[in-house]
Protein backbone atom coordinates (compact mmCIF):
# COMPACT_ATOMS: atom_id res chain seq x y z
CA UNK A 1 -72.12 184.02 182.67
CA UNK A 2 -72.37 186.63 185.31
CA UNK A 3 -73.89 189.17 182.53
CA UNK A 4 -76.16 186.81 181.11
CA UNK A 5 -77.56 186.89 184.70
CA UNK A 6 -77.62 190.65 185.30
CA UNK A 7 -79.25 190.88 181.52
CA UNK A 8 -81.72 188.55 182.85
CA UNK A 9 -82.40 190.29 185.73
CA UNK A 10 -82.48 193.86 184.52
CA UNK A 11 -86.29 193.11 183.23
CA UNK A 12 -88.40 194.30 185.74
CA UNK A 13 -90.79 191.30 185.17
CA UNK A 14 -87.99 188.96 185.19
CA UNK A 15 -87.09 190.79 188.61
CA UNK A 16 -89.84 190.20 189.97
CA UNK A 17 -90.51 186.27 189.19
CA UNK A 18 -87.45 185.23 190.61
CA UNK A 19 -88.80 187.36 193.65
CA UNK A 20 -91.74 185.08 193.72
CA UNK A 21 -89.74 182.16 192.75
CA UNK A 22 -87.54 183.26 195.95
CA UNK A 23 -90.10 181.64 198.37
CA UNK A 24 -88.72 177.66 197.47
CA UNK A 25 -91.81 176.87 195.96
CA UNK A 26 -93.17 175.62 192.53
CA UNK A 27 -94.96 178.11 190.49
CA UNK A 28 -96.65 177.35 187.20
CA UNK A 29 -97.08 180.59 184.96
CA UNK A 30 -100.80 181.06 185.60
CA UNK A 31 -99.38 182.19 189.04
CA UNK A 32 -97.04 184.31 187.99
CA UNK A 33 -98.85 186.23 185.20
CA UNK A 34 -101.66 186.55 188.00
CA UNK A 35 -99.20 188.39 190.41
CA UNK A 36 -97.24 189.88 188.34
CA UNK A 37 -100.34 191.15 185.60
CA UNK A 38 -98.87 190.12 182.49
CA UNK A 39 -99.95 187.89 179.64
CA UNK A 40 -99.57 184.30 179.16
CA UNK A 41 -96.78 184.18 176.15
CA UNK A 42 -95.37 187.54 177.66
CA UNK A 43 -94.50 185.11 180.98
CA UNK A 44 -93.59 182.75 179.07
CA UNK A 45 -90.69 184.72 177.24
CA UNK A 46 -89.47 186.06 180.84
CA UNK A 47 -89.47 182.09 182.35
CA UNK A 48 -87.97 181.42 178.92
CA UNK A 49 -85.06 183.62 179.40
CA UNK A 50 -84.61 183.38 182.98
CA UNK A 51 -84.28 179.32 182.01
CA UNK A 52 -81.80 180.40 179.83
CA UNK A 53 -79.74 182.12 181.86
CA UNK A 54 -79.71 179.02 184.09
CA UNK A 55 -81.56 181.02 187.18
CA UNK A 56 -84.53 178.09 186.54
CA UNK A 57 -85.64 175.15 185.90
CA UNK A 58 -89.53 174.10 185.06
CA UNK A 59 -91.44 170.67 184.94
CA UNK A 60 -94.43 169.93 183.91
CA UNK A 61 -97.32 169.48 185.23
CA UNK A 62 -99.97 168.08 182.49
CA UNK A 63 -100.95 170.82 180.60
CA UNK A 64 -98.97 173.34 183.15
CA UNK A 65 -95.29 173.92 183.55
CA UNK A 66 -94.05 174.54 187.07
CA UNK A 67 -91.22 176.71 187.66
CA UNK A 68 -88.61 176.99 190.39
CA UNK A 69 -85.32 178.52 191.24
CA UNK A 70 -82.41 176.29 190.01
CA UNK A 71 -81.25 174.18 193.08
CA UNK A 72 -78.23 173.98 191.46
CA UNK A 73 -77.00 177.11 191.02
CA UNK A 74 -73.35 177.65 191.53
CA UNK A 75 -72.49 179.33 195.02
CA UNK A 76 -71.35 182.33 193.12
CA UNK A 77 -74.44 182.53 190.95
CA UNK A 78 -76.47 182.01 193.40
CA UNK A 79 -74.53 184.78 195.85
CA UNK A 80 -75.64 187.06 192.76
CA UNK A 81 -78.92 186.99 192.82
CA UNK A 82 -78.87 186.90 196.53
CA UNK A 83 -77.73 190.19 196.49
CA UNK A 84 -79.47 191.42 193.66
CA UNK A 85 -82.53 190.42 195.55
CA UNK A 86 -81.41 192.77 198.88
CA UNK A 87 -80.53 195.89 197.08
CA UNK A 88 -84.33 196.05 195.00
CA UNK A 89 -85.76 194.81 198.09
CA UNK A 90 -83.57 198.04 199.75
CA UNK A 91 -84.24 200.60 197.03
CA UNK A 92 -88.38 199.75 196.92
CA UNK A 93 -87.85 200.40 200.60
CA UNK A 94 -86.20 203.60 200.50
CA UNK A 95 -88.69 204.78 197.45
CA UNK A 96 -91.39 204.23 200.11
């Protein structure tokens, strides 16, 4: 499990999404390809395997699909990402 998650994670688009996602909210893929300046299917390969990997869920939305982190993650999991989160959020720091 744990290196699905890291494989997931090691994308820097993928990265960056859950960063977004980080915030508790909903966001449908429009969002994210607006923020993160990446096509439509392209997004929707990352969200794919992000889903996955378990790290989200989606809903939709009529024609849009809403994503979010997984609520349920497992402690552990969750802990994971948590810290994966810190250190880029550290190391974009210290590049500054």
């Amino acid at each position: 499990m744990i290196l699905t998650i890291l494989s997931a994670l090691a994308e820097p688009s993928r990265l960056a999404a859950i960063r977004l996602l980080a915030d508790g909210d909903e966001h449908c893929v429009c969002e994210l390809m607006r923020a993160l300046n990446v096509t439509q299917s392209r997004m929707s390969r990352h969200m794919g395997v992000l889903k996955q990997a378990g790290l989200v869920v989606d809903r939709r939305d009529a024609q849009w699909v809403r994503y979010r982190i997984n609520p349920e993650l497992p402690p552990k999991t969750a802990a994971v990402v948590t810290a994966i989160l810190a250190a880029d959020t550290l190391s974009e720091r210290a590049a500054a």
